[in-house]
Protein backbone atom coordinates (compact mmCIF):
# COMPACT_ATOMS: atom_id res chain seq x y z
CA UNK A 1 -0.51 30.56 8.77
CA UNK A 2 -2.66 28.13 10.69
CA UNK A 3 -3.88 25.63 9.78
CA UNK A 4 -6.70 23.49 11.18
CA UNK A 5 -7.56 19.88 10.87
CA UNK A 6 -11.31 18.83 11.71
CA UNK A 7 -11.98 15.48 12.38
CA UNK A 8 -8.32 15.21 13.09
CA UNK A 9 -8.30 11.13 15.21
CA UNK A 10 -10.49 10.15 12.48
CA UNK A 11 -8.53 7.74 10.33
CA UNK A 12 -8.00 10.42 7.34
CA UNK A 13 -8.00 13.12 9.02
CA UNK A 14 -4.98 11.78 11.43
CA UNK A 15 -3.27 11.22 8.02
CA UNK A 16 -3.72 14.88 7.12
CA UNK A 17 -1.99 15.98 10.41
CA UNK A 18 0.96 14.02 9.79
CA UNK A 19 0.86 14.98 5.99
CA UNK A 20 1.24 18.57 6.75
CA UNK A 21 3.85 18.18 9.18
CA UNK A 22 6.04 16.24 6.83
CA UNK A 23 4.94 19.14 4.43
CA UNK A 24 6.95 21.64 6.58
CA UNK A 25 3.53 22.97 8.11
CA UNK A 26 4.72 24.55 11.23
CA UNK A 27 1.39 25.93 12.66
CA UNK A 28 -1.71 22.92 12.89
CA UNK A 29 -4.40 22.38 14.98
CA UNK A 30 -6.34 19.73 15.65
CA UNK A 31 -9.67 19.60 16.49
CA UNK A 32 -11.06 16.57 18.31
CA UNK A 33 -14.12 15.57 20.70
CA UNK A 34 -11.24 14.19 23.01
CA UNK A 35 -7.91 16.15 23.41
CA UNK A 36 -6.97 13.76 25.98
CA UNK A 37 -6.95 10.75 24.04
CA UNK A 38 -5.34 12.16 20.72
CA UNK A 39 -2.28 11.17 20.86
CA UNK A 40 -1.11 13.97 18.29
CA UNK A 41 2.90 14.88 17.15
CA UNK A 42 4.25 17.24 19.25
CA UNK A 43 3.83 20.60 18.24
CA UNK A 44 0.26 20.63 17.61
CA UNK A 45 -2.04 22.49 19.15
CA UNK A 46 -5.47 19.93 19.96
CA UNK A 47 -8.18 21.46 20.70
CA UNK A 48 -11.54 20.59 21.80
CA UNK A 49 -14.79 20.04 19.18
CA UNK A 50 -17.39 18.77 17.47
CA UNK A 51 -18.41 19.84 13.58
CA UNK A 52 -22.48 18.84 15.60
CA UNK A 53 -21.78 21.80 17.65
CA UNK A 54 -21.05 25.01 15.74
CA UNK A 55 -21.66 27.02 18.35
CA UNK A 56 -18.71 26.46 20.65
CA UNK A 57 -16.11 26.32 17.50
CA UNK A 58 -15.32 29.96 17.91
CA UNK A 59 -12.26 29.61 19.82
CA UNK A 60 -10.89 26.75 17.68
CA UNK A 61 -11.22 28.82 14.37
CA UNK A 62 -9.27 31.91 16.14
CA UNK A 63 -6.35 33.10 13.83
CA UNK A 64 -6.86 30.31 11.35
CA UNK A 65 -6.51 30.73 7.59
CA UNK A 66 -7.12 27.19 6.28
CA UNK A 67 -9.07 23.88 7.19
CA UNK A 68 -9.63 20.67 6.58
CA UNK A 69 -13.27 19.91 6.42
CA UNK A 70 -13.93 16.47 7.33
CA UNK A 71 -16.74 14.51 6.13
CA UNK A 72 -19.91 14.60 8.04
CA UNK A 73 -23.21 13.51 7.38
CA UNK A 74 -24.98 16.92 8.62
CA UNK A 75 -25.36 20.05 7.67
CA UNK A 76 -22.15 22.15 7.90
CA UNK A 77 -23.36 25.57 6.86
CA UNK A 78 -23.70 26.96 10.72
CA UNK A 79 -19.56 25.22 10.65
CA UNK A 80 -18.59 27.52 7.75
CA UNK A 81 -20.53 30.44 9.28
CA UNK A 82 -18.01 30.71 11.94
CA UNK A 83 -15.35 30.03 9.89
CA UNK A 84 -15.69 32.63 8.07
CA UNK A 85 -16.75 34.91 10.69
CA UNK A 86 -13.16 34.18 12.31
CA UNK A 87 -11.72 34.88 8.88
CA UNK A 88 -10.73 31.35 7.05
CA UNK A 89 -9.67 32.22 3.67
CA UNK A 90 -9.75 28.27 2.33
CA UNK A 91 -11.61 25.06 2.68
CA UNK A 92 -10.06 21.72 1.90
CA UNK A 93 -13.07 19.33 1.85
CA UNK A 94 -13.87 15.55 1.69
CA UNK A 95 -17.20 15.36 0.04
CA UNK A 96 -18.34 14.07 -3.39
CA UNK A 97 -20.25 15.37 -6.82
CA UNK A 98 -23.54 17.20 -5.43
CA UNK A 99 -25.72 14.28 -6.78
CA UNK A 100 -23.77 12.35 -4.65
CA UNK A 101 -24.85 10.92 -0.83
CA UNK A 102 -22.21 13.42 0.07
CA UNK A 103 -22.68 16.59 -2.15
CA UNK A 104 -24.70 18.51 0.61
CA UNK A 105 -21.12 19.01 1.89
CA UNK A 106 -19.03 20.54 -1.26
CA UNK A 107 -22.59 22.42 -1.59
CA UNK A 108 -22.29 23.98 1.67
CA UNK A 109 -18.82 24.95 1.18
CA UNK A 110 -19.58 26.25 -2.18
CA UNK A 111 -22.65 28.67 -0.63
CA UNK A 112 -19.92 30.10 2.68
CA UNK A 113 -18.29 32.63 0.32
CA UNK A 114 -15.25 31.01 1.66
CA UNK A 115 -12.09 29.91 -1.47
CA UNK A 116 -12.42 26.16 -1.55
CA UNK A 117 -10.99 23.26 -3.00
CA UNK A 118 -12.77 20.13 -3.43
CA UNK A 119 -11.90 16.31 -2.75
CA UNK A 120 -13.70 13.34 -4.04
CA UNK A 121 -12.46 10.15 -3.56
CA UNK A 122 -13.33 6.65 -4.97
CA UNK A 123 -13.94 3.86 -2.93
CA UNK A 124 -10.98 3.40 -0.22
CA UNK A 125 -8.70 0.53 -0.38
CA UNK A 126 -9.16 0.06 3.61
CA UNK A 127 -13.35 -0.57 2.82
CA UNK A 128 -11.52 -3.84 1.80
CA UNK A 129 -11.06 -4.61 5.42
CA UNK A 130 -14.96 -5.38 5.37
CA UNK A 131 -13.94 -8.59 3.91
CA UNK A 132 -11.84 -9.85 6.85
CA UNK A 133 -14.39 -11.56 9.03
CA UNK A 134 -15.43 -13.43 6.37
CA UNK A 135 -12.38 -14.28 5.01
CA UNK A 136 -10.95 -15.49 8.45
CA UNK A 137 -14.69 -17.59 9.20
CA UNK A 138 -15.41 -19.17 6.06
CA UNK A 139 -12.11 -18.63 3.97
CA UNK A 140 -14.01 -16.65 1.13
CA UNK A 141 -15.74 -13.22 -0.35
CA UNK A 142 -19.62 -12.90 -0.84
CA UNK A 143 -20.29 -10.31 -3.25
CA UNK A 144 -23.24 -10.05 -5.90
CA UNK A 145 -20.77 -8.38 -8.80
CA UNK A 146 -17.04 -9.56 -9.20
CA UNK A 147 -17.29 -7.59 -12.41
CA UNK A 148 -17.70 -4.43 -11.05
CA UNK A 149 -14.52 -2.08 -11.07
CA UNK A 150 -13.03 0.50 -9.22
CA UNK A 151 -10.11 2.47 -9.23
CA UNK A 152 -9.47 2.11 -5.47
CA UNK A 153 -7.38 4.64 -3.00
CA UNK A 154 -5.49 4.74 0.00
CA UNK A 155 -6.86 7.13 2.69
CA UNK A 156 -3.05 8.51 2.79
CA UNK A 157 -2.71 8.89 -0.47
CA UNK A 158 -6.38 11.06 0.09
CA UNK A 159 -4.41 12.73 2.88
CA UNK A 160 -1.14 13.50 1.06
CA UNK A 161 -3.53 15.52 -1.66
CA UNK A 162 -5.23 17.50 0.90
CA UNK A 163 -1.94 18.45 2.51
CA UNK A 164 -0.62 19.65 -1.12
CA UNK A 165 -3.97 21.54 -1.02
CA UNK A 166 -3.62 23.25 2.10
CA UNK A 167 0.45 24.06 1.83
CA UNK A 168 0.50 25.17 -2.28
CA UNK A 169 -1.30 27.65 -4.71
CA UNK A 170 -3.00 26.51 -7.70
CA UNK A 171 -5.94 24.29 -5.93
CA UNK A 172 -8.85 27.22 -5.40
CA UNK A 173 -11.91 26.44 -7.26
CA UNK A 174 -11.03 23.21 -8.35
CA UNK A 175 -13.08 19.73 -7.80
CA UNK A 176 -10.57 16.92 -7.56
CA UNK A 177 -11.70 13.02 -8.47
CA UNK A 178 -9.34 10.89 -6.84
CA UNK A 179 -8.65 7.44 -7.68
CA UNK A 180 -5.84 4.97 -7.35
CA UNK A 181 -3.62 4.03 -9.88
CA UNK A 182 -5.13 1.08 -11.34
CA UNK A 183 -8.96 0.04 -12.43
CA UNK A 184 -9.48 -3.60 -10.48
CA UNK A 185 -12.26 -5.72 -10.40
CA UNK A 186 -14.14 -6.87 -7.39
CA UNK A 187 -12.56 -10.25 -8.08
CA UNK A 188 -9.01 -8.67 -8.77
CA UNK A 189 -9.11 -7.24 -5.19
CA UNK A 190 -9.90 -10.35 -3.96
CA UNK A 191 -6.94 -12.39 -5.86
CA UNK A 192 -4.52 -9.79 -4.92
CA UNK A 193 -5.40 -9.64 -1.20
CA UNK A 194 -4.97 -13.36 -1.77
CA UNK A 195 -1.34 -13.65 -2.66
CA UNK A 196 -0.93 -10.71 -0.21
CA UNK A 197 -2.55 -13.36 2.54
CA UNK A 198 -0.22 -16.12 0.52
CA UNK A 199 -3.61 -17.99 0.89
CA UNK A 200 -6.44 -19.34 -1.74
CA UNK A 201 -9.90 -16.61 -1.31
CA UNK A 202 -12.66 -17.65 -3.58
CA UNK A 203 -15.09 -14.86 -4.51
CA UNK A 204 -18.17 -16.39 -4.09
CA UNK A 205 -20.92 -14.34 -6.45
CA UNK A 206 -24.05 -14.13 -3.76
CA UNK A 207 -27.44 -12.60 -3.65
CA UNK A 208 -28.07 -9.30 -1.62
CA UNK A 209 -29.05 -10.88 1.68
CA UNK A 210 -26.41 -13.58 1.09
CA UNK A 211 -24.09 -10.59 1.10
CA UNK A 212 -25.58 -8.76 4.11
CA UNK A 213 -25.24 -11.68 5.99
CA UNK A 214 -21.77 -11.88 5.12
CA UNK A 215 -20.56 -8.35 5.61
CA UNK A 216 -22.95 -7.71 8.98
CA UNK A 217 -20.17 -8.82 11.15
CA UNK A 218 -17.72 -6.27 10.39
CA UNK A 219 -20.03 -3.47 8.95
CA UNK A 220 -22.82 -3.74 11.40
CA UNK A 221 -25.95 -1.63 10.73
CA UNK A 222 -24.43 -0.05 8.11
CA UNK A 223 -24.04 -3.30 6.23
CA UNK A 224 -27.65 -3.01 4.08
CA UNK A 225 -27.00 0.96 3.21
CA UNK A 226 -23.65 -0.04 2.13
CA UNK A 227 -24.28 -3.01 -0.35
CA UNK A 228 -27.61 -0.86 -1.97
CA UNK A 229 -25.51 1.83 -2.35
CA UNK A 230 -22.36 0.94 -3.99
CA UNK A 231 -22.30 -3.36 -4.16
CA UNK A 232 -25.43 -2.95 -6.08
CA UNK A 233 -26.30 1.04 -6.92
CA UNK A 234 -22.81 2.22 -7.81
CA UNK A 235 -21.34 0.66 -11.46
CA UNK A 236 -19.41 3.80 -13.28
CA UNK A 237 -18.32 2.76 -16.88
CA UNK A 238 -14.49 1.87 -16.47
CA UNK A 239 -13.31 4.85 -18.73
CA UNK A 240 -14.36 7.34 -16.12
CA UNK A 241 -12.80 6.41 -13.57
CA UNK A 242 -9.55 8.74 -12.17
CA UNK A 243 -6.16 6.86 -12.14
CA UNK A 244 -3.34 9.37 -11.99
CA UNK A 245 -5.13 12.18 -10.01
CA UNK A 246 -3.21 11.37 -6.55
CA UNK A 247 0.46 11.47 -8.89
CA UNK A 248 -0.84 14.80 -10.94
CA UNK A 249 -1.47 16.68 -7.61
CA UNK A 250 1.32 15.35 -5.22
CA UNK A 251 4.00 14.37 -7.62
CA UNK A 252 4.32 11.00 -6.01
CA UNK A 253 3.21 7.96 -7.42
CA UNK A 254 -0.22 6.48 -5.58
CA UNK A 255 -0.07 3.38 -3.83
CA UNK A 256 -1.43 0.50 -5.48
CA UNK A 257 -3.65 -2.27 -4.02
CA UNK A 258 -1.32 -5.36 -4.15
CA UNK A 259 1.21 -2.78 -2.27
CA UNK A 260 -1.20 -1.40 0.49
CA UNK A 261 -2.07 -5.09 0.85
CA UNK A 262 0.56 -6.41 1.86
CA UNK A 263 1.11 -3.81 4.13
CA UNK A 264 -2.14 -4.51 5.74
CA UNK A 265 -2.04 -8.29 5.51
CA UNK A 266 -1.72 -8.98 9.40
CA UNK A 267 -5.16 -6.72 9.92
CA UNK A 268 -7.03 -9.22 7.86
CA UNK A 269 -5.60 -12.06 10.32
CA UNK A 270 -6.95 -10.05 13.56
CA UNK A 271 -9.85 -11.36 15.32
């Protein structure tokens, strides 16, 4: 059974690679838009291409029988075309509820006749690293709502649940909200980073351009999208938010925020 992972330098889908290996996965390929630079286990098979370009994905979907659908902002219904065309019984996908900025994606899937299984993750714990520019520069966190909650997620805890998807029965047809083990506060992120960092972070409660300003330097043009869209447009009620998902599907416990940062501590320091 081969399996193939799109997207596969991207910082999840990476994680997916080495998730399925670990799994016992013997067959995975990896699709990339650089083969030379990919820097994959041994044992993989990288191949060259780009979810843009439909067209010459033939070859890479030869003899496969599931895939990891990356995210991607366009549309991938020419993508599942040929995957199904080459015979792909399942798609793994990271997407989000179709009234979501990514539901053209699970849509998509949905509409290729193709088995799927659904992924749709809250807000990662690594969007924290955002923060670090202005945490290094001016010692604090501009942000207009240290009320709001998440329950925040590791991209390899995301990766670990795709892998379970891909390598065990029981995941068809089903739509999985994933979420970290604990609902935090903007603030709460911010005081556990801080005795991660062993250092005092103020969250400083700013307006939206004080916050652009702030975030620019690490999220670049994206930076205005980002704090419309969830700083300021995204506010679910605490009660619906997924905590045990990742531990339901994998059997492992997910990692929390105060442990993933102080894993990631140092990346915070780096200039």
């Amino acid at each position: 059974m081969t399996i193939l992972v799109t997207g596969a330098t991207a910082n999840i889908g990476r994680m997916v690679v080495d998730q399925l290996i670990a799994g016992g996965a013997r067959d995975v390929r990896a699709l990339t838009i650089d083969p030379e630079k990919a820097a994959l286990p041994a044992g993989v098979e990288v191949v060259r291409g780009h979810l843009g370009r439909p067209e010459r994905l033939g070859a890479a979907f030869e003899g496969v029988d599931r895939m990891y659908l990356a995210p991607s902002q366009g549309d991938v219904s020419e993508v599942l075309e040929v995957a199904r065309a080459a015979g792909v019984r399942q798609v793994v996908d990271l997407s989000g509820e179709p009234e979501s900025w990514w539901g053209s994606v699970c849509t998509a899937v949905e509409g290729s006749g193709i088995e799927w299984t659904h992924l749709w993750p809250a807000d990662f714990m690594e969007n924290t690293l955002s923060w670090s520019q202005q945490i290094r520069a001016a010692g604090s966190v501009r942000e207009p709502h240290p009320e709001t909650a998440s329950a925040p997620i590791a991209m390899s805890d995301i990766a670990a649940v795709a892998a379970t998807a891909l390598l065990t029965d029981g995941h068809l047809g089903r739509a999985y909200s994933l979420g970290g083990p604990e609902i935090l506060t903007r603030a709460e992120l911010v005081a556990q980073l801080a005795d991660a960092l062993d250092r005092d972070i103020p969250f400083v409660r700013s307006s939206r351009e004080e916050t652009i300003a702030a975030l620019t330097p690490t999220m670049g043009d994206t930076t205005g999208w980002y704090v419309d869209n969830v700083l300021l447009g995204f506010a679910p009620p605490p009660e619906s938010l997924p905590i045990t998902s990742v531990e339901d599907i994998t059997g492992r416990p997910a990692t929390t925020f105060a442990a993933w940062a102080r894993a990631n501590a140092a990346r915070f320091a780096e200039g």
